[in-house]
PDB file of N, CA and C in Angstrom:
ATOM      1  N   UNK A   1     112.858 144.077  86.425  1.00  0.00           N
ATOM      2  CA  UNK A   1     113.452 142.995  85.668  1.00  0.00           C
ATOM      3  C   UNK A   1     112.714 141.673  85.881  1.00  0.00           C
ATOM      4  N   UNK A   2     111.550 141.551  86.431  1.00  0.00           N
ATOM      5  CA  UNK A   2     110.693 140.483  86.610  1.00  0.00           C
ATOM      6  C   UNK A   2     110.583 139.588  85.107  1.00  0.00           C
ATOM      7  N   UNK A   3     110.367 140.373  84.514  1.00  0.00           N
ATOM      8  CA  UNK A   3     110.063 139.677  83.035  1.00  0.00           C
ATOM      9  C   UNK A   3     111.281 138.547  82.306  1.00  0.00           C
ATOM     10  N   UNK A   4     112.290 138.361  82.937  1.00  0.00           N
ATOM     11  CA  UNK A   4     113.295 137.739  82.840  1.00  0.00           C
ATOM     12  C   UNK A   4     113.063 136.388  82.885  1.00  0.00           C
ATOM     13  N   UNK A   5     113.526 135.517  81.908  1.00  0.00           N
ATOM     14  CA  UNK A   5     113.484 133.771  82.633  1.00  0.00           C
ATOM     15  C   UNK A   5     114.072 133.204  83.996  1.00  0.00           C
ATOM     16  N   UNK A   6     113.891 132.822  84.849  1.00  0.00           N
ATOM     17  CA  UNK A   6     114.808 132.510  85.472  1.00  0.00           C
ATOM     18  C   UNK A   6     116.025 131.592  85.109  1.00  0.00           C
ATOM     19  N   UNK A   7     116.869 131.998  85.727  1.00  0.00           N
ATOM     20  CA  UNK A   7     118.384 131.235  85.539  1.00  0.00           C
ATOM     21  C   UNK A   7     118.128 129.957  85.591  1.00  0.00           C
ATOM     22  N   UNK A   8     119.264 129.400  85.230  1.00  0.00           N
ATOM     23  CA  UNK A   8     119.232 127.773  85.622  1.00  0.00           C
ATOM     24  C   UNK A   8     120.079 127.683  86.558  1.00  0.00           C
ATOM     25  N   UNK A   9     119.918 126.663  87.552  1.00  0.00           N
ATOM     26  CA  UNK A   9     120.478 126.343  88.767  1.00  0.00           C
ATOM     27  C   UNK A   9     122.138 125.618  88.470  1.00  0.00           C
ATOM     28  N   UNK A  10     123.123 126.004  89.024  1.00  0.00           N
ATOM     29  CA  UNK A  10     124.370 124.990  88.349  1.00  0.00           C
ATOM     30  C   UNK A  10     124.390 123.791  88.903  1.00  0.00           C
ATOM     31  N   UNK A  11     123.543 123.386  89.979  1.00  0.00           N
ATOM     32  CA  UNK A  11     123.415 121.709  90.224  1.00  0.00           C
ATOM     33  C   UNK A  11     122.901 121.209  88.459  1.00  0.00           C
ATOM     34  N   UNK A  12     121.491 121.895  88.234  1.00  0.00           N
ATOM     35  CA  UNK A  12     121.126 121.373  86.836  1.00  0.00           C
ATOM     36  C   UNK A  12     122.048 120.801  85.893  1.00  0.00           C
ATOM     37  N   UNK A  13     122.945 122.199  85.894  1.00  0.00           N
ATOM     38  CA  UNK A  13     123.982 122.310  84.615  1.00  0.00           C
ATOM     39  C   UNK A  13     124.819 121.368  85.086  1.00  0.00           C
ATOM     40  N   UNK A  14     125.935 120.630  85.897  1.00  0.00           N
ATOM     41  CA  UNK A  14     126.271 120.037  86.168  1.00  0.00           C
ATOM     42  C   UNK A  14     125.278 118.371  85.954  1.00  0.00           C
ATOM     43  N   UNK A  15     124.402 118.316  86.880  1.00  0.00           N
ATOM     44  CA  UNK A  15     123.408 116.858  86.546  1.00  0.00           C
ATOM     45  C   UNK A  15     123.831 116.466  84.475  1.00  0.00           C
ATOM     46  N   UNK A  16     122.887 117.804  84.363  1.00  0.00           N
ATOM     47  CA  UNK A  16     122.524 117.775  82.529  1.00  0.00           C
ATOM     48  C   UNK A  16     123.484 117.217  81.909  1.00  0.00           C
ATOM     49  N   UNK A  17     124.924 118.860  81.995  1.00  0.00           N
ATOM     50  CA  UNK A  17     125.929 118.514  80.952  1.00  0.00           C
ATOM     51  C   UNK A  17     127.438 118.088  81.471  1.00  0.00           C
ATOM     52  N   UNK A  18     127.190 117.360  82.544  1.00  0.00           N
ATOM     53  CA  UNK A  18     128.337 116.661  83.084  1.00  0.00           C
ATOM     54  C   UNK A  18     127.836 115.211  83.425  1.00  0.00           C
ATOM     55  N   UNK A  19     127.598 115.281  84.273  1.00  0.00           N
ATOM     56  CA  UNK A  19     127.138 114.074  85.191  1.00  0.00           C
ATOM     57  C   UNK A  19     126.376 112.721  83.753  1.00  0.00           C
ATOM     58  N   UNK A  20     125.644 113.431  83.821  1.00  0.00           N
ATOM     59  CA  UNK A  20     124.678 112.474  82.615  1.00  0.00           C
ATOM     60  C   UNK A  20     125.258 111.965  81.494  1.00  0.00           C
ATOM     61  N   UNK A  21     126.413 112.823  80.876  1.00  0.00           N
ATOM     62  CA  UNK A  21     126.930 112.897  79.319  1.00  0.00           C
ATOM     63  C   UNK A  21     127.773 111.163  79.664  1.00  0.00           C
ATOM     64  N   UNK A  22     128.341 112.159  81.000  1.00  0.00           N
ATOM     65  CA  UNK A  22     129.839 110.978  81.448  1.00  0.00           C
ATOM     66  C   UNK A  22     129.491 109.794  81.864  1.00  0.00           C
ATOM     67  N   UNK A  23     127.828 109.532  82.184  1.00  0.00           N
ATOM     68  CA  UNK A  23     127.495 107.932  82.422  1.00  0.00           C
ATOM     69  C   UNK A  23     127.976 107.901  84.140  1.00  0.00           C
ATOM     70  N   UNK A  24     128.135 108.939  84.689  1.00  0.00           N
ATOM     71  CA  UNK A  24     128.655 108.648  85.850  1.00  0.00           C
ATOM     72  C   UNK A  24     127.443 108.515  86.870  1.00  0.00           C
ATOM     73  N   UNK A  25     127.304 108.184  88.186  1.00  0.00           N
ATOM     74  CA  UNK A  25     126.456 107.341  89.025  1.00  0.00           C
ATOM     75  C   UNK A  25     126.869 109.032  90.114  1.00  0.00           C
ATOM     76  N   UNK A  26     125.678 109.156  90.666  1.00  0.00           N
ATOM     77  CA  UNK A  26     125.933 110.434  91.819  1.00  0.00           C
ATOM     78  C   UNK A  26     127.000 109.922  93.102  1.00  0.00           C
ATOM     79  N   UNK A  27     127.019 108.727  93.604  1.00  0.00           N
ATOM     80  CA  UNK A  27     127.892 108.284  93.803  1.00  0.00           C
ATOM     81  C   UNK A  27     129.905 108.390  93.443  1.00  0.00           C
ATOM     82  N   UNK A  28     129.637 108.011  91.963  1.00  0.00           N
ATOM     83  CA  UNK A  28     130.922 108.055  91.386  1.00  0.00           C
ATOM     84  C   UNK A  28     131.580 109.471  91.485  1.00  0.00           C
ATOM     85  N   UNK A  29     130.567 110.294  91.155  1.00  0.00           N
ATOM     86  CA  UNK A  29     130.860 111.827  91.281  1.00  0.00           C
ATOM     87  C   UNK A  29     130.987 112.148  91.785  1.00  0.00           C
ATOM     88  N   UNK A  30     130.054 112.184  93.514  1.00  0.00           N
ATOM     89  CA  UNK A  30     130.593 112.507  94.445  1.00  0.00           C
ATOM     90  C   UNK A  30     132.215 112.000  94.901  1.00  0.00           C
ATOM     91  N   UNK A  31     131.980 110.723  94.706  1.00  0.00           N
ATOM     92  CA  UNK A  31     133.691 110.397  95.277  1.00  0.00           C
ATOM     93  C   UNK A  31     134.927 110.947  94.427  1.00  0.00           C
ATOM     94  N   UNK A  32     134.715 111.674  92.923  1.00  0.00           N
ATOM     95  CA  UNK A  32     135.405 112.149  92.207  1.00  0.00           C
ATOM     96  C   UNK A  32     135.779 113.618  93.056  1.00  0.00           C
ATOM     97  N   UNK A  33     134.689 114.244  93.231  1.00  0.00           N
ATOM     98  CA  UNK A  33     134.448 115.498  93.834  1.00  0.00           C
ATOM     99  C   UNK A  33     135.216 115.633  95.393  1.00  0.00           C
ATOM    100  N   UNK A  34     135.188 113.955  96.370  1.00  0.00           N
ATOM    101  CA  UNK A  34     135.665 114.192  97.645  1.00  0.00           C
ATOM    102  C   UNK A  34     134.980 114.854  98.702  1.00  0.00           C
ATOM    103  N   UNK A  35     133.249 114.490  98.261  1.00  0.00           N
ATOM    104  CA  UNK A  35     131.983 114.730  98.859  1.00  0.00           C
ATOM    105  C   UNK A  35     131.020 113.978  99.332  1.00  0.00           C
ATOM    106  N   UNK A  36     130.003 113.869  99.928  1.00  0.00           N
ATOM    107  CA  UNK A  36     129.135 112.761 100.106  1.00  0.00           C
ATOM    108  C   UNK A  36     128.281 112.493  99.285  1.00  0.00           C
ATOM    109  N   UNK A  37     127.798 111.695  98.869  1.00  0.00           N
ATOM    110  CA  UNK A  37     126.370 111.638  97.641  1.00  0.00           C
ATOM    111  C   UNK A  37     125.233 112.067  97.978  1.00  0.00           C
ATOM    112  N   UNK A  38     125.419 112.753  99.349  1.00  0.00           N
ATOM    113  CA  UNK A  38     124.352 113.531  99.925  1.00  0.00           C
ATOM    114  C   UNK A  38     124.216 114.929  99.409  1.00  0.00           C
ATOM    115  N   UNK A  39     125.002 115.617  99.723  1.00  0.00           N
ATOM    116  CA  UNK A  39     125.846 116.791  99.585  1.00  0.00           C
ATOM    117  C   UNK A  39     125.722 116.977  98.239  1.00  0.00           C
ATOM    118  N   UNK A  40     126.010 116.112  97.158  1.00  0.00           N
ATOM    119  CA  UNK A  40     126.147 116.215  95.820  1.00  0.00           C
ATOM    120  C   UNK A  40     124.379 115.569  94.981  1.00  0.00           C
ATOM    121  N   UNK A  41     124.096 114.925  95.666  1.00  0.00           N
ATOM    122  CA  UNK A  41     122.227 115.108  95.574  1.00  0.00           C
ATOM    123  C   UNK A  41     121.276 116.529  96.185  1.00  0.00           C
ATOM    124  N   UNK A  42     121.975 116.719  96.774  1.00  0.00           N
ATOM    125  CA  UNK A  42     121.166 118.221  97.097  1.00  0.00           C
ATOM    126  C   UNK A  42     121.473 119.299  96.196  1.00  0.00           C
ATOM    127  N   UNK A  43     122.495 119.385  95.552  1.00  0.00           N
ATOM    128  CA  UNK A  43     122.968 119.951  94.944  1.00  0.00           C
ATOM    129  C   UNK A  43     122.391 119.818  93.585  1.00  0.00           C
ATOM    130  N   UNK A  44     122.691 118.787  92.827  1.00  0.00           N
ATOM    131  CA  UNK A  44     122.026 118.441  91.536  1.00  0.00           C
ATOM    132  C   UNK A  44     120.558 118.540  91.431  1.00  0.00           C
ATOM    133  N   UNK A  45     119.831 118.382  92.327  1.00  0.00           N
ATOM    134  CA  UNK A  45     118.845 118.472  92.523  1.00  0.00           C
ATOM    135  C   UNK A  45     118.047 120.077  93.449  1.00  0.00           C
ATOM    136  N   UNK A  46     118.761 120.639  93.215  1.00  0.00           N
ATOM    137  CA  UNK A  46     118.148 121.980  92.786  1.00  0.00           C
ATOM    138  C   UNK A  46     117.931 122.641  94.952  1.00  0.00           C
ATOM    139  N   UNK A  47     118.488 121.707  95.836  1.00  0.00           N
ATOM    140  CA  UNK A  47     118.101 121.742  96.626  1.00  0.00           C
ATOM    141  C   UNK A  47     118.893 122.928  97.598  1.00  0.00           C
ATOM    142  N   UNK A  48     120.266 122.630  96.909  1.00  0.00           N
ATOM    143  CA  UNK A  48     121.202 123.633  98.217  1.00  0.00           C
ATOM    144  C   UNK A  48     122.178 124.233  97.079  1.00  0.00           C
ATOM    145  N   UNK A  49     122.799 125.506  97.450  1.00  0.00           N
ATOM    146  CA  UNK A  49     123.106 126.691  96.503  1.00  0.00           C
ATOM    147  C   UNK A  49     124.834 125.799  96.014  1.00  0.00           C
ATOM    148  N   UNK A  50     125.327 126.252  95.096  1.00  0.00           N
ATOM    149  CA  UNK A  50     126.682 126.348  95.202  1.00  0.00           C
ATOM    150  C   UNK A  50     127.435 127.374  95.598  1.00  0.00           C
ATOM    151  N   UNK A  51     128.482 126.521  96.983  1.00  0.00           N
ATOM    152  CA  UNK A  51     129.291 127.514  97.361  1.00  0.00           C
ATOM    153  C   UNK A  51     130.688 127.477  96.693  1.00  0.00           C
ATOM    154  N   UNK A  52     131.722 128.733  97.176  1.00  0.00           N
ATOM    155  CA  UNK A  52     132.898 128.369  96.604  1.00  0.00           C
ATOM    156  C   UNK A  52     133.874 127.685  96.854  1.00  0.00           C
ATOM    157  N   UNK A  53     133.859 126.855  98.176  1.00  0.00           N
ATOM    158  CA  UNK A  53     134.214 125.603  97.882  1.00  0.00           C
ATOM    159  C   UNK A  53     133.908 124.391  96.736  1.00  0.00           C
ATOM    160  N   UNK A  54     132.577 124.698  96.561  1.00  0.00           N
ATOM    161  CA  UNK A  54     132.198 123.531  95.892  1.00  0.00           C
ATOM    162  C   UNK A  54     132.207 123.809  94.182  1.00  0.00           C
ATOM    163  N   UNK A  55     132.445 124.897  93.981  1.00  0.00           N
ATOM    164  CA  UNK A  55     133.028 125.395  92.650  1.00  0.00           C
ATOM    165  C   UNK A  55     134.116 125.230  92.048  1.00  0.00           C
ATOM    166  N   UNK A  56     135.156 125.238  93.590  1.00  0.00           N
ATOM    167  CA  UNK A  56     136.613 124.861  93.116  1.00  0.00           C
ATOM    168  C   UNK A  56     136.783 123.274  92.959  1.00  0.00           C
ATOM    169  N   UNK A  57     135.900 122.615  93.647  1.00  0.00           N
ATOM    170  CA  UNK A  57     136.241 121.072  93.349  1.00  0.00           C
ATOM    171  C   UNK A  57     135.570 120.831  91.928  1.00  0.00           C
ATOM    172  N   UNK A  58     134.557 121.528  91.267  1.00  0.00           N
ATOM    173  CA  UNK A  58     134.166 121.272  90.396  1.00  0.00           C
ATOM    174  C   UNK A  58     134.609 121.797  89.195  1.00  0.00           C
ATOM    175  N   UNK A  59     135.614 122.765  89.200  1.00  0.00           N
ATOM    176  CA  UNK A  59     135.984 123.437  88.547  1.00  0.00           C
ATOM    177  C   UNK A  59     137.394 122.487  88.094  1.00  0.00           C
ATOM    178  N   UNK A  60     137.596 122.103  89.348  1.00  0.00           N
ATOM    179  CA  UNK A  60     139.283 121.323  88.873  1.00  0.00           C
ATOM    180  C   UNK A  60     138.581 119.819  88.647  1.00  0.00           C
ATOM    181  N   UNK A  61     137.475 118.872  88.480  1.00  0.00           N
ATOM    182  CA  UNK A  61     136.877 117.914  87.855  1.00  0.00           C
ATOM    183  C   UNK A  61     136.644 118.101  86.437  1.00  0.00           C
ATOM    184  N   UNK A  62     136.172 119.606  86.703  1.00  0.00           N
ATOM    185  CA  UNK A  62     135.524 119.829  84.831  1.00  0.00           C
ATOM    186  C   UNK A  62     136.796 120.558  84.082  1.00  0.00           C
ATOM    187  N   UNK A  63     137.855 121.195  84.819  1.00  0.00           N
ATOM    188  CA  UNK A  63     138.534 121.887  83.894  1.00  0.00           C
ATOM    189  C   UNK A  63     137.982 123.127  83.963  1.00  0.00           C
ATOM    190  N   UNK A  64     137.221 123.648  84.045  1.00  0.00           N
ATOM    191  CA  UNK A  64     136.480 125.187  84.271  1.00  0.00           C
ATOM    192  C   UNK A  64     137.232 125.960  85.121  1.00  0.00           C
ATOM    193  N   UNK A  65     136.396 127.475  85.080  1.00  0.00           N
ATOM    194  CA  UNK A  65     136.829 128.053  86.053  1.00  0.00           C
ATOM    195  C   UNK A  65     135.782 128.199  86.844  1.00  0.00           C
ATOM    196  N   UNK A  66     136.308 127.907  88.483  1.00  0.00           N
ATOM    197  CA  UNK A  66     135.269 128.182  89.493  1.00  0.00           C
ATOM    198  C   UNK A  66     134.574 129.564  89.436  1.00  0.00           C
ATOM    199  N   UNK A  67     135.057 130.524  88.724  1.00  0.00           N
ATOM    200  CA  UNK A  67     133.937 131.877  88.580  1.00  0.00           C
ATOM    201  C   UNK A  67     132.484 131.432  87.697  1.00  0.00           C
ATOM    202  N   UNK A  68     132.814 130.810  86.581  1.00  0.00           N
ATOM    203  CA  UNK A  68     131.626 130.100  85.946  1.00  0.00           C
ATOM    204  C   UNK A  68     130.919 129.595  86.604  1.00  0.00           C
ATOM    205  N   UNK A  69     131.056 129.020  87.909  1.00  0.00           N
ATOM    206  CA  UNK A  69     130.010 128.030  88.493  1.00  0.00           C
ATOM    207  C   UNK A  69     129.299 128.605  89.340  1.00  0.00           C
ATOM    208  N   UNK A  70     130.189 129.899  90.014  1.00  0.00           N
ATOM    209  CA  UNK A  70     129.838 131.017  90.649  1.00  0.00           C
ATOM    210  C   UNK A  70     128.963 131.894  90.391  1.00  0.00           C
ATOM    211  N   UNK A  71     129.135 132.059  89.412  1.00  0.00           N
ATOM    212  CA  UNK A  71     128.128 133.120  88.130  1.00  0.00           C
ATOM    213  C   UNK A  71     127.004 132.677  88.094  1.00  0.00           C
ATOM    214  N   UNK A  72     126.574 131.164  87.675  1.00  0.00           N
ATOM    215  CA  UNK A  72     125.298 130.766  87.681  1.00  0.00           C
ATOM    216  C   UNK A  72     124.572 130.804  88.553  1.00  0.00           C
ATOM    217  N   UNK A  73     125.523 130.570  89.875  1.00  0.00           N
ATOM    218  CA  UNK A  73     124.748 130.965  91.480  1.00  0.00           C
ATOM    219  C   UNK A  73     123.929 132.301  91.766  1.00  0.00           C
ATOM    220  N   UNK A  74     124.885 133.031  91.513  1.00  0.00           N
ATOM    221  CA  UNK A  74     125.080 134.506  91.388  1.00  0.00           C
ATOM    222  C   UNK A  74     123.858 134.772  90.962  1.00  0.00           C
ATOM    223  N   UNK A  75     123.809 134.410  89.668  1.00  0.00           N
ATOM    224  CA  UNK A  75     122.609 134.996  88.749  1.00  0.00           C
ATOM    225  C   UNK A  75     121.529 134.946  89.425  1.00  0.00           C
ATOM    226  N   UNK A  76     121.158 132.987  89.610  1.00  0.00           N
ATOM    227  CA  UNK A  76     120.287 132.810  90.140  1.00  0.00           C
ATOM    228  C   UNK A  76     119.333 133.410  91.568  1.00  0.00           C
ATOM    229  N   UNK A  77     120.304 133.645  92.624  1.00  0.00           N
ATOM    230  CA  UNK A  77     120.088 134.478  93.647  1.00  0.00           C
ATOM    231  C   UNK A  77     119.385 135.951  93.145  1.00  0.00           C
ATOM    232  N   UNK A  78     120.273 136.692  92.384  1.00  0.00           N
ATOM    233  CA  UNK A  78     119.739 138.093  91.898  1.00  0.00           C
ATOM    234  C   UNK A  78     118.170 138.044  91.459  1.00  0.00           C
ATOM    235  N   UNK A  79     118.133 136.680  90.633  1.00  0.00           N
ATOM    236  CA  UNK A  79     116.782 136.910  89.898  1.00  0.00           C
ATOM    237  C   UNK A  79     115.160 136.483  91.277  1.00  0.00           C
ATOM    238  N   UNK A  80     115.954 135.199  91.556  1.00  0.00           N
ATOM    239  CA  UNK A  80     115.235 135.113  92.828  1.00  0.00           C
ATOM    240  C   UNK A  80     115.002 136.189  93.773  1.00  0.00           C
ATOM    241  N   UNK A  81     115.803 136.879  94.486  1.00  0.00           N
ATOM    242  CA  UNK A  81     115.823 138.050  95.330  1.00  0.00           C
ATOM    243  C   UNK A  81     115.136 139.564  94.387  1.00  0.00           C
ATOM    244  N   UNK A  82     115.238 139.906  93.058  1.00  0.00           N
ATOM    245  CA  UNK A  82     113.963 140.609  92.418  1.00  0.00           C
ATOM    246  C   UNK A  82     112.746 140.175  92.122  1.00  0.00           C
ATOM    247  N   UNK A  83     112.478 138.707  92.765  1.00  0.00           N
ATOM    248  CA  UNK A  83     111.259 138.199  92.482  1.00  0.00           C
ATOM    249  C   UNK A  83     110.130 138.699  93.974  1.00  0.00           C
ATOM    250  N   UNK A  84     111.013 138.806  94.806  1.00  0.00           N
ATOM    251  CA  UNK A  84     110.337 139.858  96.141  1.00  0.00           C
ATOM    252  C   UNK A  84     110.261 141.156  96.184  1.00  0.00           C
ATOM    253  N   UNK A  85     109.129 141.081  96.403  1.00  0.00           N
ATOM    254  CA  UNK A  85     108.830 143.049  96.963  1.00  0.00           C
ATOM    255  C   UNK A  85     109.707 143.081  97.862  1.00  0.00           C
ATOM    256  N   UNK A  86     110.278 144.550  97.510  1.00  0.00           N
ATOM    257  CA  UNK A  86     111.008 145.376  98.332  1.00  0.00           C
ATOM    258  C   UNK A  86     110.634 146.712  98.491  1.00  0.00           C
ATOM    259  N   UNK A  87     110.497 147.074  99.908  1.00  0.00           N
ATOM    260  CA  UNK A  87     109.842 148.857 100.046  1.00  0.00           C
ATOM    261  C   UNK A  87     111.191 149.322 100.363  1.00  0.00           C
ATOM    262  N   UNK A  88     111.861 149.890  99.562  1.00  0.00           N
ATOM    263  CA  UNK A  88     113.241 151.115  99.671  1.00  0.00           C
ATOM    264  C   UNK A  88     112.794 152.147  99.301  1.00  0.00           C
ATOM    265  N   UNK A  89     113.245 153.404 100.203  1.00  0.00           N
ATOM    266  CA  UNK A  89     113.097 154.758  99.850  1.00  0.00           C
ATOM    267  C   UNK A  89     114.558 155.392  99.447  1.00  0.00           C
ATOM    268  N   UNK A  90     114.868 155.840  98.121  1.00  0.00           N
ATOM    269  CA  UNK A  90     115.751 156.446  97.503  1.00  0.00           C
ATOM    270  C   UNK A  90     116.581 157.291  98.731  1.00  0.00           C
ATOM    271  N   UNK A  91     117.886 157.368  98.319  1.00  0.00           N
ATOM    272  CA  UNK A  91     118.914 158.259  99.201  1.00  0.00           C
ATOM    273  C   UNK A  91     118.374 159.262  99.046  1.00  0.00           C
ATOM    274  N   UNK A  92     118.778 160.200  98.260  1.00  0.00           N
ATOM    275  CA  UNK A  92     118.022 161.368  97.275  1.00  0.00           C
ATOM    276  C   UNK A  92     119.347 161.897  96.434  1.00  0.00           C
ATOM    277  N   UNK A  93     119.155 163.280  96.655  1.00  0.00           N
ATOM    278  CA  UNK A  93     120.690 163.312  95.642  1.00  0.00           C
ATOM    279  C   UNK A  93     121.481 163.912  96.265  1.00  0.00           C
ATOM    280  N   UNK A  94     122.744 163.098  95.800  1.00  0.00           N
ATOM    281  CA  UNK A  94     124.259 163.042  95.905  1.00  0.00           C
ATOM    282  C   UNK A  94     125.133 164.208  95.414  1.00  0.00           C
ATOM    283  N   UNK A  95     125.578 164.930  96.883  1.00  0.00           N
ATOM    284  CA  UNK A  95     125.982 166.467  96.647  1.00  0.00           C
ATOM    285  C   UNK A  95     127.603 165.795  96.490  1.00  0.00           C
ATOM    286  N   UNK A  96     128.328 166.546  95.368  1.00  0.00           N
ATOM    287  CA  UNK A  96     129.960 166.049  95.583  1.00  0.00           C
ATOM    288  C   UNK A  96     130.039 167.295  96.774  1.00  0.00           C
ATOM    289  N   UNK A  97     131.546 166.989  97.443  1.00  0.00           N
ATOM    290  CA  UNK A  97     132.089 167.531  98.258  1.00  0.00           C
ATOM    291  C   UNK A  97     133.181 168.583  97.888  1.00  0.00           C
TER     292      UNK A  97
END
């Protein structure tokens, strides 16, 4: 599945189609959120993953559901983690009992 685009990061999606639309300051957001503007710069900026804490605060800011914000994580990890070689040798086959 290499041939895939990679995902977009949900700091992005958040920066892009939240943060930016609303005129809000990383600051403002963070204190909306009940985070540091540290915490919420690493984040937007592509630096540190979203966890599910930080889905649920964003989820009850945006109205979303924290699985959506989850998902984008999600994705992203999967595509990243098939972007490494991996040497696995098959189980083989699976006798029922």
């Amino acid at each position: 599945m290499i041939g895939r685009r990679k995902p977009t990061h949900p700091g992005e999606v958040l920066r892009e189609d939240v943060i930016k639309p609303l005129g809000l300051t990383v600051t403002d957001a963070a204190k909306c959120l009940g985070i540091t503007r540290k915490t919420l710069s690493a984040l937007i900026n592509c630096r540190a993953s979203m966890s599910p804490e930080m889905a649920v605060r964003i989820a009850k800011a945006t109205k979303t559901s924290p699985e959506s914000w989850l998902y984008m994580q999600a994705k992203l990890d999967l595509w990243l983690a098939e972007q490494k070689p991996t040497e696995v040798e098959e189980f083989g086959e699976v006798v029922a009992a």
